[in-house]
N, C-alpha and C. Protein backbone atom coordinates (compact mmCIF):
# COMPACT_ATOMS: atom_id res chain seq x y z
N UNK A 1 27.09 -6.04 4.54
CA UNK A 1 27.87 -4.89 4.11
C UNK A 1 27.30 -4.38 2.80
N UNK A 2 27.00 -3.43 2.79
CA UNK A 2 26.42 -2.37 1.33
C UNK A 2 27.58 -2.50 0.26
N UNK A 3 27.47 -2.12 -0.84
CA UNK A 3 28.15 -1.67 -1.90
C UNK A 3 28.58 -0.31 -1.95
N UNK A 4 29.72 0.15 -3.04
CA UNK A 4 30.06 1.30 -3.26
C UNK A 4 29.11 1.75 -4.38
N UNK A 5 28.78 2.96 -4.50
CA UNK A 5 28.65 3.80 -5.62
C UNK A 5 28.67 5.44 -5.60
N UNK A 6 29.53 5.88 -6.40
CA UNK A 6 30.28 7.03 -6.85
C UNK A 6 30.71 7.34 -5.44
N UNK A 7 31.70 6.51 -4.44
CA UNK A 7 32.04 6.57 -3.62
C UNK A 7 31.44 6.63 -2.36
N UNK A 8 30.29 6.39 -2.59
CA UNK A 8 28.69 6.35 -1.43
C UNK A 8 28.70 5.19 -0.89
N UNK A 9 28.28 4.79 0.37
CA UNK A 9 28.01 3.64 0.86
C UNK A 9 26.89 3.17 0.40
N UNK A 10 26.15 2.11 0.13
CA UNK A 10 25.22 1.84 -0.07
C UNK A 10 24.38 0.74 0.93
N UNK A 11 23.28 0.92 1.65
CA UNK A 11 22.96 -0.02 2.75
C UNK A 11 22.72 -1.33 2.25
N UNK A 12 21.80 -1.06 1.03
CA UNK A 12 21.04 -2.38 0.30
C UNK A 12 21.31 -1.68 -1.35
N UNK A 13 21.73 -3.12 -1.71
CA UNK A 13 22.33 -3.14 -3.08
C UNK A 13 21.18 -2.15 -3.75
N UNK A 14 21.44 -1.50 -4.81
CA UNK A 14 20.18 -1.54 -5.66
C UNK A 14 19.16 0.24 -5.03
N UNK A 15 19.39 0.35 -4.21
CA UNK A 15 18.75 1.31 -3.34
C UNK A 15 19.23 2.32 -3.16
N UNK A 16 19.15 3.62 -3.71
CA UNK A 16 19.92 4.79 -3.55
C UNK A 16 18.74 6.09 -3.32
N UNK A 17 18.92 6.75 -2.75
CA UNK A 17 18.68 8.25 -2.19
C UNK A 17 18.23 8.65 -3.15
N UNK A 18 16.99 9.83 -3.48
CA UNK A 18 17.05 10.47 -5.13
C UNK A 18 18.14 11.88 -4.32
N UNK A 19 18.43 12.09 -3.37
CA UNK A 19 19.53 13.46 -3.03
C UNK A 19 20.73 12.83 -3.72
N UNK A 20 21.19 11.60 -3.94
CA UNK A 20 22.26 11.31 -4.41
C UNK A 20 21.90 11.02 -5.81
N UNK A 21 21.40 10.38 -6.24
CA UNK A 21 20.85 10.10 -7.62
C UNK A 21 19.78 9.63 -8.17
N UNK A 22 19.07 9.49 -9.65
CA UNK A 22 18.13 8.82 -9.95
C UNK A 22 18.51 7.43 -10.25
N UNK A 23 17.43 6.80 -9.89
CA UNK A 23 17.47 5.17 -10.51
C UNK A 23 16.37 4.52 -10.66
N UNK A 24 16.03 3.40 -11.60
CA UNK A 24 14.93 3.26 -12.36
C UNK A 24 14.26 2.13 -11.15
N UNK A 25 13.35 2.25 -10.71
CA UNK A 25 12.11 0.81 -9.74
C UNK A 25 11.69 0.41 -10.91
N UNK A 26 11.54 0.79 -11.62
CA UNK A 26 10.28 -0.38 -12.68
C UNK A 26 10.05 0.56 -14.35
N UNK A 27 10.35 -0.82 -15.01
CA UNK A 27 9.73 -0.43 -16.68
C UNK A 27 8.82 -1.15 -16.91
N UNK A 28 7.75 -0.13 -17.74
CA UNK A 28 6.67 -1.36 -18.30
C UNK A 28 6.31 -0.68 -19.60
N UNK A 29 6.42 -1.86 -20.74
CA UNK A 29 5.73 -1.27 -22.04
C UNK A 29 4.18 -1.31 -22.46
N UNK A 30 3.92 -0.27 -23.10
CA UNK A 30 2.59 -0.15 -23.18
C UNK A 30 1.89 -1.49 -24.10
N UNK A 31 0.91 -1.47 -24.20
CA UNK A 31 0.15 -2.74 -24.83
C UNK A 31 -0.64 -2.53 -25.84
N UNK A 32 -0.66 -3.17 -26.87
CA UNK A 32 -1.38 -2.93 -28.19
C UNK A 32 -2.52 -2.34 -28.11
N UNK A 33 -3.29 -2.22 -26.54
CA UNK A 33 -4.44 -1.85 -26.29
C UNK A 33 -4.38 -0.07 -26.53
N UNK A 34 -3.14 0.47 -27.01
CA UNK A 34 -3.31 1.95 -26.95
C UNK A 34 -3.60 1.77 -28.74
N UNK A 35 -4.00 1.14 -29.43
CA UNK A 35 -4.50 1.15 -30.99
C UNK A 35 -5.86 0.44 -30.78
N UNK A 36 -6.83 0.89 -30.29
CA UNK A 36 -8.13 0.63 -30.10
C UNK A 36 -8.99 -0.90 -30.98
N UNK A 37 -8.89 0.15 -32.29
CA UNK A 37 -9.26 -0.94 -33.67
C UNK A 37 -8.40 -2.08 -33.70
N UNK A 38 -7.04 -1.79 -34.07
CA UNK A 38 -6.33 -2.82 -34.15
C UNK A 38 -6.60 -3.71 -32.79
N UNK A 39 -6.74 -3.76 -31.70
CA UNK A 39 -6.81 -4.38 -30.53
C UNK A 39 -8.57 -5.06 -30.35
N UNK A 40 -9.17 -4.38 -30.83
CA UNK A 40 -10.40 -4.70 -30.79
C UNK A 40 -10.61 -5.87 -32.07
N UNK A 41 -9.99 -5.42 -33.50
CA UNK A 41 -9.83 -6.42 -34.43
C UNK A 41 -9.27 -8.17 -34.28
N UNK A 42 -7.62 -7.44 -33.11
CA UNK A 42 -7.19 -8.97 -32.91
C UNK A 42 -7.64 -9.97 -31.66
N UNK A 43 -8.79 -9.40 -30.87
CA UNK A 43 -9.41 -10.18 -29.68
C UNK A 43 -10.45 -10.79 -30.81
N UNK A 44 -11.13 -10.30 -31.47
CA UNK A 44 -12.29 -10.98 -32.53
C UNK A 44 -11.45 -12.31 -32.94
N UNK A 45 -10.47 -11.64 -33.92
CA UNK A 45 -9.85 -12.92 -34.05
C UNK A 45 -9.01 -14.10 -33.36
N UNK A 46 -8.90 -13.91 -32.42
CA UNK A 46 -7.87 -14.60 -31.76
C UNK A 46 -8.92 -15.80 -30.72
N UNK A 47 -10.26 -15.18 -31.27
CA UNK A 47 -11.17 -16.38 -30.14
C UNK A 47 -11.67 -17.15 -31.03
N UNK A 48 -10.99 -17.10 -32.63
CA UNK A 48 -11.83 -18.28 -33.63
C UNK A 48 -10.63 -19.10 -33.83
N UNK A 49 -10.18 -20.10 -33.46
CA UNK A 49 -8.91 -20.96 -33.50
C UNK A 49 -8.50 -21.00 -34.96
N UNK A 50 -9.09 -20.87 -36.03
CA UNK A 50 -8.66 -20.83 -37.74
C UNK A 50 -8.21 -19.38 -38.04
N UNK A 51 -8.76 -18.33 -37.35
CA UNK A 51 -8.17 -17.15 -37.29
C UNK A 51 -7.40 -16.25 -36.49
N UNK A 52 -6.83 -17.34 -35.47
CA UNK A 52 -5.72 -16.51 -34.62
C UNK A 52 -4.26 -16.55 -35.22
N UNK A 53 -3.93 -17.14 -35.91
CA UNK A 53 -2.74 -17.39 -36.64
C UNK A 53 -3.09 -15.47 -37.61
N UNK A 54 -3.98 -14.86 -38.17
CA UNK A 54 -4.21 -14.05 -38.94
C UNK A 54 -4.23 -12.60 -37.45
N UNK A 55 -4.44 -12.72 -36.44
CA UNK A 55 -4.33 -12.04 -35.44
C UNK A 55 -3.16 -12.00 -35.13
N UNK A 56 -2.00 -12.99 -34.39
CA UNK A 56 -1.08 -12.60 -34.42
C UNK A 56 -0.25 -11.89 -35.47
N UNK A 57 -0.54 -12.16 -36.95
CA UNK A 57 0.31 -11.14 -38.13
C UNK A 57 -0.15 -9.61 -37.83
N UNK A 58 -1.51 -9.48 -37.90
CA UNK A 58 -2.05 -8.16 -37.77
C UNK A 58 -1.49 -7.75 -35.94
N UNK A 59 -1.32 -8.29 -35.38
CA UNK A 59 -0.49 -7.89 -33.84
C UNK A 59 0.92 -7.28 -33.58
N UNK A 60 1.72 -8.33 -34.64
CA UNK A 60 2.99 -8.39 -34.49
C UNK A 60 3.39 -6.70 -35.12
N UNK A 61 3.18 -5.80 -36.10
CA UNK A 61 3.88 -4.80 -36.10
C UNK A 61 3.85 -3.98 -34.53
N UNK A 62 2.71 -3.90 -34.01
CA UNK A 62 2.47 -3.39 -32.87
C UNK A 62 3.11 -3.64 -31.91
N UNK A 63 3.07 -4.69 -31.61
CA UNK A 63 3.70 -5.76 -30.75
C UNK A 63 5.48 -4.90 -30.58
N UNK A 64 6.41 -5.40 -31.96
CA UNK A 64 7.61 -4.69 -32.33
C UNK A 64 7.44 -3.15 -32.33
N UNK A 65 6.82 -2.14 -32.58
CA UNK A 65 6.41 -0.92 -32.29
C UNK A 65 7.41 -0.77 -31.00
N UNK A 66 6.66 -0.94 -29.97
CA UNK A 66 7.34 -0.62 -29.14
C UNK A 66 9.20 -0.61 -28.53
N UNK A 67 9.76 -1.45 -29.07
CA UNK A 67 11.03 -2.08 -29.39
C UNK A 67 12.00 -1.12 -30.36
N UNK A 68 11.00 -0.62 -31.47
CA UNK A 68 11.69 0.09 -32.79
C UNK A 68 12.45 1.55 -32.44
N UNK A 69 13.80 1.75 -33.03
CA UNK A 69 13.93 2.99 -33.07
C UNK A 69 13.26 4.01 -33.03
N UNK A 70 13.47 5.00 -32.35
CA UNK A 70 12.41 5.92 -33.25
C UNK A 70 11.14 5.67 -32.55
N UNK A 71 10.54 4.75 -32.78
CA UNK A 71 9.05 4.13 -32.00
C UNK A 71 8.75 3.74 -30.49
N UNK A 72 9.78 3.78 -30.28
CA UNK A 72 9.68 2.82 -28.90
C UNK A 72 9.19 4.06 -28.04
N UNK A 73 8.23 2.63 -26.74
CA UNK A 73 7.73 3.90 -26.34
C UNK A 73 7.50 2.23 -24.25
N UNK A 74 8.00 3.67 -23.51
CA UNK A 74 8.04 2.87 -22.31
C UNK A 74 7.69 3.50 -21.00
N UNK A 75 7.19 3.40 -20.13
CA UNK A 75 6.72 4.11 -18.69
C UNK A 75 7.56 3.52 -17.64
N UNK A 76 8.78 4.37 -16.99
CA UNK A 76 9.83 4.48 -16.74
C UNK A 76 8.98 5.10 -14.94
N UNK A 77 9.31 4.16 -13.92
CA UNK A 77 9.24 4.85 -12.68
C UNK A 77 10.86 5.18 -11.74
N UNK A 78 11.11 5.92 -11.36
CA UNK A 78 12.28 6.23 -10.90
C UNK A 78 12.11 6.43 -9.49
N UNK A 79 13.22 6.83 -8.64
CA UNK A 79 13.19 7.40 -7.25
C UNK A 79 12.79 8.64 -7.25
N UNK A 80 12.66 9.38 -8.12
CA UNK A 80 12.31 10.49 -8.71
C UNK A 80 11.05 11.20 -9.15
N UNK A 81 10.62 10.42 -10.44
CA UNK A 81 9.98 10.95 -11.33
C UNK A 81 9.12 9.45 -12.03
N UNK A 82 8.06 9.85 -12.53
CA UNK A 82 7.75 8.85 -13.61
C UNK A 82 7.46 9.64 -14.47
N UNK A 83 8.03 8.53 -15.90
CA UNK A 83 8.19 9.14 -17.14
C UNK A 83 7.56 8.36 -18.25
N UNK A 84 7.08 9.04 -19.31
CA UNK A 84 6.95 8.13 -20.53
C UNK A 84 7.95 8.56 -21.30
N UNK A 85 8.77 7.65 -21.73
CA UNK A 85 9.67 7.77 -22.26
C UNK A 85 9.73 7.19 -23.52
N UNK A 86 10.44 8.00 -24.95
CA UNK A 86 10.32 7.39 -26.64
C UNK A 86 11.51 6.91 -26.79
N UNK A 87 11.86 6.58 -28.07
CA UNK A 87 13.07 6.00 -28.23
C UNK A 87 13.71 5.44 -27.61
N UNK A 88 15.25 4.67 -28.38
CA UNK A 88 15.40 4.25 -27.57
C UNK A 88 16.92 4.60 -26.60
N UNK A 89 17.30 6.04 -26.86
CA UNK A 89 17.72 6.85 -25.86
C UNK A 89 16.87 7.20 -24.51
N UNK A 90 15.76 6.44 -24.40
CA UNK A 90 14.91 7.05 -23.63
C UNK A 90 14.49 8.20 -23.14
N UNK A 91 14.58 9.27 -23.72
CA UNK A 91 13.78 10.35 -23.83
C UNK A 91 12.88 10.44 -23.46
N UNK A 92 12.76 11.29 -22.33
CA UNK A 92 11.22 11.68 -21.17
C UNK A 92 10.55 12.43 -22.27
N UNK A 93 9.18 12.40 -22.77
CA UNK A 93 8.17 13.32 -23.50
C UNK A 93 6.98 13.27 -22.79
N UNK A 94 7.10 13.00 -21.63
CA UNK A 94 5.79 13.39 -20.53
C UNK A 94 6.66 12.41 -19.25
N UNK A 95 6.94 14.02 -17.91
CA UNK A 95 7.22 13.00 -16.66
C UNK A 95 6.48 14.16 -15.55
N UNK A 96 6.39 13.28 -14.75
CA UNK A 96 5.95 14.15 -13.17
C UNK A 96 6.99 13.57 -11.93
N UNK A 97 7.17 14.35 -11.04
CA UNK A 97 7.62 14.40 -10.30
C UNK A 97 6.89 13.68 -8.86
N UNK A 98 7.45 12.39 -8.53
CA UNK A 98 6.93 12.14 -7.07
C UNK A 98 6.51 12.97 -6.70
N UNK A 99 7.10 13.94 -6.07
CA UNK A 99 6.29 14.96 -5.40
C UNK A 99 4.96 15.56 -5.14
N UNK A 100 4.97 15.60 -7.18
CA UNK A 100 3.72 16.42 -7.55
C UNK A 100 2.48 15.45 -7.52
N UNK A 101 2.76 14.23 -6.86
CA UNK A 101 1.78 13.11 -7.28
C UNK A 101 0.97 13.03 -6.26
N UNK A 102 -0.51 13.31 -6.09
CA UNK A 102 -1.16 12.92 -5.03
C UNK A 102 -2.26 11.97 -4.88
N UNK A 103 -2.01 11.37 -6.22
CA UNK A 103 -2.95 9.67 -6.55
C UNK A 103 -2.88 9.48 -7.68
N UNK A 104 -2.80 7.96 -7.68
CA UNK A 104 -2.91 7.20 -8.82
C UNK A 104 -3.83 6.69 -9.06
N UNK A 105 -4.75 6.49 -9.76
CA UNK A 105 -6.12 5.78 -9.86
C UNK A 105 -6.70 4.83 -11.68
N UNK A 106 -6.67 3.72 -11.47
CA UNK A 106 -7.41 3.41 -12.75
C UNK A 106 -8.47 4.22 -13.33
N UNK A 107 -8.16 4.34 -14.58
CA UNK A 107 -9.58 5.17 -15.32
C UNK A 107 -10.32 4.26 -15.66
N UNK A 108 -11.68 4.98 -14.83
CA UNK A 108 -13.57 4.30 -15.21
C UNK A 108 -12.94 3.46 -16.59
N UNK A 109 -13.49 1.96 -16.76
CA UNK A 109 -14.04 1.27 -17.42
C UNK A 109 -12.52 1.75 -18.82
N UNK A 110 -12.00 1.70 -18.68
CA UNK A 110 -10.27 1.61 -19.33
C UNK A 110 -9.92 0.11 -19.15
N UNK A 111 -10.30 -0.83 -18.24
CA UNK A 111 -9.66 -2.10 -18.08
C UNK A 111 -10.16 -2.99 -19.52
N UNK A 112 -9.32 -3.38 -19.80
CA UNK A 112 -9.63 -4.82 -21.10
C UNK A 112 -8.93 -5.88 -20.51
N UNK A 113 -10.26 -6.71 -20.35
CA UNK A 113 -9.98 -8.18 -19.37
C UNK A 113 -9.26 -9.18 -20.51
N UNK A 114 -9.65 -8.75 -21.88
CA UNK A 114 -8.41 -9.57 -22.87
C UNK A 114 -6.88 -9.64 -22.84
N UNK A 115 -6.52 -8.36 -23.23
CA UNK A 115 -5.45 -7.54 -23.03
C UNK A 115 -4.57 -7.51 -21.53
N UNK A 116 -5.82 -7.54 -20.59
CA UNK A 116 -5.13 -7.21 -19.00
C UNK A 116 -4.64 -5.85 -18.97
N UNK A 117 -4.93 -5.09 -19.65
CA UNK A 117 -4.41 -3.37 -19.43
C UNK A 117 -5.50 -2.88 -18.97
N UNK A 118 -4.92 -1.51 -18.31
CA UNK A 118 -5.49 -0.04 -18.15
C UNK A 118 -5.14 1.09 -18.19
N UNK A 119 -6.08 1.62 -17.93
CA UNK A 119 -5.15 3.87 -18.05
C UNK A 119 -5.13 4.03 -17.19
N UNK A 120 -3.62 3.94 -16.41
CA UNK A 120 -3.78 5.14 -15.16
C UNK A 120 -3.78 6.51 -15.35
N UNK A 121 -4.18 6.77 -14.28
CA UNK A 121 -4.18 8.52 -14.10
C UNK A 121 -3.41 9.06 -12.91
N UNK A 122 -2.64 9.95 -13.46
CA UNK A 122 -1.99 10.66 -12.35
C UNK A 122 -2.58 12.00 -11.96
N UNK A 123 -2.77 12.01 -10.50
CA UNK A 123 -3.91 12.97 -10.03
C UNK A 123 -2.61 13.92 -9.13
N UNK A 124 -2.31 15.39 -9.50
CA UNK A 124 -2.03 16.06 -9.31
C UNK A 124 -2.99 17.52 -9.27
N UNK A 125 -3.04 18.02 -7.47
CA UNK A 125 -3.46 19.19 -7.28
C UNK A 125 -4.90 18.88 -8.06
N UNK A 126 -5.82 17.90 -7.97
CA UNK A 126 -7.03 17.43 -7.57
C UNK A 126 -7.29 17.42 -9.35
N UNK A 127 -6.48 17.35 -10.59
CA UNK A 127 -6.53 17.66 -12.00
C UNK A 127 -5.79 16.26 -12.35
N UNK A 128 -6.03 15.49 -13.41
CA UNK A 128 -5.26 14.40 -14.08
C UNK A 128 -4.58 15.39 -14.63
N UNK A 129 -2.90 14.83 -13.93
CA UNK A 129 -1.49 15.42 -14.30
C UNK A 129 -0.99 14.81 -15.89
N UNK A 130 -1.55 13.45 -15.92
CA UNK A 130 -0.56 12.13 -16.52
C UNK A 130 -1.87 11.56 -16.73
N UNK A 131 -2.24 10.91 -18.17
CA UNK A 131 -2.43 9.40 -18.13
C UNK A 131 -1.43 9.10 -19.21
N UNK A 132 -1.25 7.81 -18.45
CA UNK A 132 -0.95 6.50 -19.29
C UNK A 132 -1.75 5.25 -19.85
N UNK A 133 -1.42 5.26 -20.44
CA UNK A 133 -2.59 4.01 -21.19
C UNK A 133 -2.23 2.67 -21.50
N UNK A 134 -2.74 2.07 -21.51
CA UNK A 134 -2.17 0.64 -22.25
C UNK A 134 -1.21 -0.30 -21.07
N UNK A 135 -1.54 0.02 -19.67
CA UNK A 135 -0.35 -0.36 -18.94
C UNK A 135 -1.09 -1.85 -18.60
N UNK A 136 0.06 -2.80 -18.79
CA UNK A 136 -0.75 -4.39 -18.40
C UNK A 136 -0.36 -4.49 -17.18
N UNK A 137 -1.07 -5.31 -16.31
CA UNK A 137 -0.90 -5.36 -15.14
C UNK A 137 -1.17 -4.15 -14.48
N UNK A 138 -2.37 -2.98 -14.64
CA UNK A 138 -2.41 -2.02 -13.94
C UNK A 138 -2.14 -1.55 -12.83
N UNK A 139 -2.73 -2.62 -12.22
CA UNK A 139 -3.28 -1.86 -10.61
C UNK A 139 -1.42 -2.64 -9.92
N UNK A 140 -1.08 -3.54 -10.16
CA UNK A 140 0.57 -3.92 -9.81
C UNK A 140 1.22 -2.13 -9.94
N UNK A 141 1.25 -2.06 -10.98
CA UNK A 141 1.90 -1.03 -11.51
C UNK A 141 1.61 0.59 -10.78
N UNK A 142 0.35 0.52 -10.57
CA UNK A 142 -0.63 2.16 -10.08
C UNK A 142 0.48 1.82 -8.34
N UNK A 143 0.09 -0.17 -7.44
CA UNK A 143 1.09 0.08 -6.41
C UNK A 143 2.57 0.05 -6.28
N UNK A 144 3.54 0.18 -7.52
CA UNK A 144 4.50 0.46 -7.23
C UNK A 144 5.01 2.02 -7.03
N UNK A 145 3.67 2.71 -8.31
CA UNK A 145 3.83 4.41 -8.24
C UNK A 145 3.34 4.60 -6.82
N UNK A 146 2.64 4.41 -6.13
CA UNK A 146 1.94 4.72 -4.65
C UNK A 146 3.21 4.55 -3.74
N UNK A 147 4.03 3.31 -3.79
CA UNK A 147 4.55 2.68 -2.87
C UNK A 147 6.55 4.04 -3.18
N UNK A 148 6.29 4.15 -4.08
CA UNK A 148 7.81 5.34 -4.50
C UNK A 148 7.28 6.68 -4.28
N UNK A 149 6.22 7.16 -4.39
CA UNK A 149 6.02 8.36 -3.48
C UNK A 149 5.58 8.50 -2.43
N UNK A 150 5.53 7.22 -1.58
CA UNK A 150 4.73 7.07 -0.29
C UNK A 150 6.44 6.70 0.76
N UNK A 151 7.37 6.72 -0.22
CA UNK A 151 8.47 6.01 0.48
C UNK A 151 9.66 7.13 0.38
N UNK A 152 9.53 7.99 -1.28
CA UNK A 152 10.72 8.88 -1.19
C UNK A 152 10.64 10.22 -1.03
N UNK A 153 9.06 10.38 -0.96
CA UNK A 153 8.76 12.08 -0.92
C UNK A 153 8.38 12.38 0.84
N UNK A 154 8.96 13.23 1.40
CA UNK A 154 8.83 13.49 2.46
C UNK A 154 7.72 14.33 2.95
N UNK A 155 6.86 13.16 3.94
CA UNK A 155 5.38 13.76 4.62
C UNK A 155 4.30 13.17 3.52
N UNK A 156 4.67 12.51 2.72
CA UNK A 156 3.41 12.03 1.76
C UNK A 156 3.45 10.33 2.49
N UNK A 157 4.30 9.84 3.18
CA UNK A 157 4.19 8.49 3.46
C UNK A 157 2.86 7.90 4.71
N UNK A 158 1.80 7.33 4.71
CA UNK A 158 1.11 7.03 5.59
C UNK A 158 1.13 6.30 6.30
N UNK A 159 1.12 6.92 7.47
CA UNK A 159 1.87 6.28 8.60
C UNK A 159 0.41 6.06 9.65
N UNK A 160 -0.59 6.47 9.19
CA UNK A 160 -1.45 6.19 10.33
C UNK A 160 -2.44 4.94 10.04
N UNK A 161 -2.04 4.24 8.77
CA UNK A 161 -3.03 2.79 9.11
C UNK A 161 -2.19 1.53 9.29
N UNK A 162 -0.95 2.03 9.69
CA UNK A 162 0.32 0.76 9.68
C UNK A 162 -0.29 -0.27 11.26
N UNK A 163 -0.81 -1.32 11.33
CA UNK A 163 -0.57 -1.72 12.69
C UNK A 163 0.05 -3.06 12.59
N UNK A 164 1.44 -3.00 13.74
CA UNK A 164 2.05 -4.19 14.02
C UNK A 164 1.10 -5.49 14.15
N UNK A 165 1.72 -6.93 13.76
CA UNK A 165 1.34 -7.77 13.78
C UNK A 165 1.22 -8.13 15.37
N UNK A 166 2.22 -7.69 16.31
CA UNK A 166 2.64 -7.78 17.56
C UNK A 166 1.29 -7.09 18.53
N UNK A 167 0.88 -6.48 17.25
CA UNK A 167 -0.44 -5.58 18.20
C UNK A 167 -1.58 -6.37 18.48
N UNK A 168 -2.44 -5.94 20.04
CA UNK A 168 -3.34 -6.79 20.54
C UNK A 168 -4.75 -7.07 20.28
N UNK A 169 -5.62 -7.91 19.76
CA UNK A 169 -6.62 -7.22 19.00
C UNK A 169 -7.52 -6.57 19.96
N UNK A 170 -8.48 -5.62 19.32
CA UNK A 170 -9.40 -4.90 20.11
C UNK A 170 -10.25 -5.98 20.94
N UNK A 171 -10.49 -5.63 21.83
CA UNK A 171 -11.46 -6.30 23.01
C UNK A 171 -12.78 -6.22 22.38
């Protein structure tokens, strides 16, 4: 049996329509890797064991950055929209619309195998709509944006490389 919300049935907890409303699939905060120097400074240090204790100090404002009034800063995917969002009213200051999304793709040589981040790019009408930067766990992240406009925007879902397990293999 589903749940109620705003008097709606709900099939599966957690799961709502964007015709009925928005709701958030996934937050992820960006990674110290969007301060270049500073990030490049604390991998130097953090591989000399007498100077990683001096890396994490030089880390930690950054680190809290994101967290701070005022500062905070987060990439918000919805049934909807993905957003980068500031503060911590969350305030959209760059979003696109599922809709408008027709790939997500890591940017060339953006990956830092220290860090584990990258820049995606949001490819709208054959132009980067969106990047984001600093996202850890990229390519997780690039398939949850694929998998929310492949699921809530209608006619963008691909349906022609699905084959059942039940299916027979080719002769």
């Amino acid at each position: 049996m589903g749940t109620m919300t705003d008097g709606q049935m709900q099939a599966v907890t957690g799961l709502v329509p964007p015709q009925l409303g928005e709701t958030t699939i996934r937050v992820v905060w960006p990674s110290v890797t969007t301060s270049p120097a500073v990030a490049g400074l604390g991998r130097s240090l953090m591989r000399s064991i007498i100077l990683a204790p001096v890396a994490w100090l030089l880390l930690a404002p950054f680190y809290f950055k994101k967290i701070l009034p005022g500062l905070a800063c987060r990439y918000a995917l919805t049934n909807r929209r993905l957003m980068i969002q500031k503060g911590w009213r969350r305030q959209p200051s760059h979003d696109i619309a599922l809709a408008d999304i027709d790939e997500v793709r890591l940017k060339a040589d953006s990956y830092d195998r220290f860090y584990r981040t990258a820049t995606l790019e949001i490819i709208s009408k054959g132009q980067v709509a969106m990047s984001v930067p600093g996202v850890p766990n990229a390519e997780s992240f690039r398939h949850a944006i694929v998998n929310a406009y492949k699921a809530w925007v209608p006619g963008k879902a691909d349906t022609g490389h699905f084959v059942p397990a039940s299916a027979s293999k080719p002769a």
